[in-house]
C-alpha atoms as a PDB file:
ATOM      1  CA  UNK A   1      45.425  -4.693 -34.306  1.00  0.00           C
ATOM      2  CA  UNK A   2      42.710  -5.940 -37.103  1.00  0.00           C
ATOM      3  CA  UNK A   3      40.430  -8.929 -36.480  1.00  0.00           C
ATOM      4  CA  UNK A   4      42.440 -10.876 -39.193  1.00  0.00           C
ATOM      5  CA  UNK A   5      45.381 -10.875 -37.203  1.00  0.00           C
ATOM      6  CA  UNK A   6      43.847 -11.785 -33.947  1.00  0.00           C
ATOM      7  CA  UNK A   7      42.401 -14.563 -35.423  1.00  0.00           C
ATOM      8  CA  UNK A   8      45.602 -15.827 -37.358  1.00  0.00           C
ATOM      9  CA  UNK A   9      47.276 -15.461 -33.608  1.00  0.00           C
ATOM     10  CA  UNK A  10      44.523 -17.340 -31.830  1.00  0.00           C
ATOM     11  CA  UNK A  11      44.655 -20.092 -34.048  1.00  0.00           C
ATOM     12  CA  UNK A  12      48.354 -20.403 -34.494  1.00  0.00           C
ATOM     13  CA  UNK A  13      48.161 -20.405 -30.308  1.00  0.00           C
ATOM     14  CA  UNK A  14      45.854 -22.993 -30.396  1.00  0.00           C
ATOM     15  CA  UNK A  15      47.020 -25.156 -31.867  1.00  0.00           C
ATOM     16  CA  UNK A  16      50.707 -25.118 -30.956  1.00  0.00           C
ATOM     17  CA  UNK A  17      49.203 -25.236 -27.236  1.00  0.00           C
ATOM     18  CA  UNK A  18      47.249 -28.343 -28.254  1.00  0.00           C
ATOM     19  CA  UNK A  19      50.336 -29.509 -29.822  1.00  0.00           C
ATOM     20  CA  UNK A  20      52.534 -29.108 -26.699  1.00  0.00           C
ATOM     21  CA  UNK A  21      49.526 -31.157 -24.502  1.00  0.00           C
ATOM     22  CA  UNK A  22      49.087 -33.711 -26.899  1.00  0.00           C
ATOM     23  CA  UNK A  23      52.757 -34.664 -26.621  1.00  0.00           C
ATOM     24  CA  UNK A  24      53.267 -34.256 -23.027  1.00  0.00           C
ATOM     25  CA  UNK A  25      49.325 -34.737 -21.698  1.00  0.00           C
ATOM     26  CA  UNK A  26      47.060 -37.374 -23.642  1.00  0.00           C
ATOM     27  CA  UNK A  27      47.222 -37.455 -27.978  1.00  0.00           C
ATOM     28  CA  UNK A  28      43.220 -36.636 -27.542  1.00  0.00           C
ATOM     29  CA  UNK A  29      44.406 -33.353 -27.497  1.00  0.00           C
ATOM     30  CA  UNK A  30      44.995 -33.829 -31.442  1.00  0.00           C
ATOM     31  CA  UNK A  31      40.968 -33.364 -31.778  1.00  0.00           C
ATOM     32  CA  UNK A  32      41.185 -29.630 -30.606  1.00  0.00           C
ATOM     33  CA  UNK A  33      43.883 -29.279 -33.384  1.00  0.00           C
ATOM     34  CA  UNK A  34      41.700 -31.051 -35.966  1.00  0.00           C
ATOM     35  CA  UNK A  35      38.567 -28.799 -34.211  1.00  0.00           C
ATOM     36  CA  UNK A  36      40.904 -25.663 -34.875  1.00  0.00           C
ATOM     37  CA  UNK A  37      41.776 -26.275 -38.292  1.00  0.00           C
ATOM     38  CA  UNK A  38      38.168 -27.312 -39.277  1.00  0.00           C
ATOM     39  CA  UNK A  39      37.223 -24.145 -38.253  1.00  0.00           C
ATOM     40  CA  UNK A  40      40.083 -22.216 -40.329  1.00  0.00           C
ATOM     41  CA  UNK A  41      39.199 -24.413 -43.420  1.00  0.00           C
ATOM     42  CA  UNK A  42      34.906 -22.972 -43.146  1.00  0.00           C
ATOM     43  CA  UNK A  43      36.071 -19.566 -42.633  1.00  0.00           C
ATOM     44  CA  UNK A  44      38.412 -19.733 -45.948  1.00  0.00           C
ATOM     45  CA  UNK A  45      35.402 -21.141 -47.695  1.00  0.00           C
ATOM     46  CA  UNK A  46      32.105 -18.735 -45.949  1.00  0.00           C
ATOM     47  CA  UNK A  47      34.503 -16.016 -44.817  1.00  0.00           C
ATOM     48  CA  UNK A  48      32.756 -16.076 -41.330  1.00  0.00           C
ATOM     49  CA  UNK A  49      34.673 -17.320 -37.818  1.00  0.00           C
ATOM     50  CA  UNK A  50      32.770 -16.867 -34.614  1.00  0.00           C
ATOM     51  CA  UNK A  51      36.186 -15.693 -33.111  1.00  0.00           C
ATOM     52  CA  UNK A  52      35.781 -12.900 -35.367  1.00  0.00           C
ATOM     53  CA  UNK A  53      31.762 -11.770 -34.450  1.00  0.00           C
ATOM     54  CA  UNK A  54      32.939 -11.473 -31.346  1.00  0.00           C
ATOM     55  CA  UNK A  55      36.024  -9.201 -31.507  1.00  0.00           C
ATOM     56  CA  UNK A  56      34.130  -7.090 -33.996  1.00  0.00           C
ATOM     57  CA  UNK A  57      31.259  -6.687 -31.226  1.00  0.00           C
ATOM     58  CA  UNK A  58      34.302  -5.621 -28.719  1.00  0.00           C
ATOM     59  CA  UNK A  59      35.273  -3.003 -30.729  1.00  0.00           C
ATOM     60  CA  UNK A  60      38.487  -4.331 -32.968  1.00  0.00           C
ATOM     61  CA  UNK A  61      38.408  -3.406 -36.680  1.00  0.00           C
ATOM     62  CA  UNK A  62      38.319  -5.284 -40.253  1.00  0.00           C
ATOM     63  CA  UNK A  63      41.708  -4.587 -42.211  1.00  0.00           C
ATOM     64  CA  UNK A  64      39.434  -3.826 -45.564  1.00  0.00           C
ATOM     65  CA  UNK A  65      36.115  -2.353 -44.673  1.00  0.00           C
END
């Protein structure tokens, strides 16, 4: 598995988990989503995610070197 999809999963995880807790928990939850997709939107425009520093450091690879 390549950092790019790891990160695609974690986010898509993220925020359908926040998702679920907003509806059933409290609708602050919403601000992780927002937090999530913030974080998708810098990465599209720097091309840098800290999800991704770290799973390079533990070993996973880039799909393009």
């Amino acid at each position: 598995m390549t950092v790019e999809r790891i990160v695609r999963g974690m986010a898509g995880f993220f925020i359908l988990v926040s998702l679920l807790l907003a509806h059933f928990h409290s609708p602050y939850w919403l601000w992780f989503t927002a937090f999530v997709g913030m974080n998708l939107f810098q990465s599209s425009l720097t091309n840098w995610c800290p999800a991704m520093t770290i799973l390079k450091r533990i070993g996973f690879k880039y799909s393009c070197p």
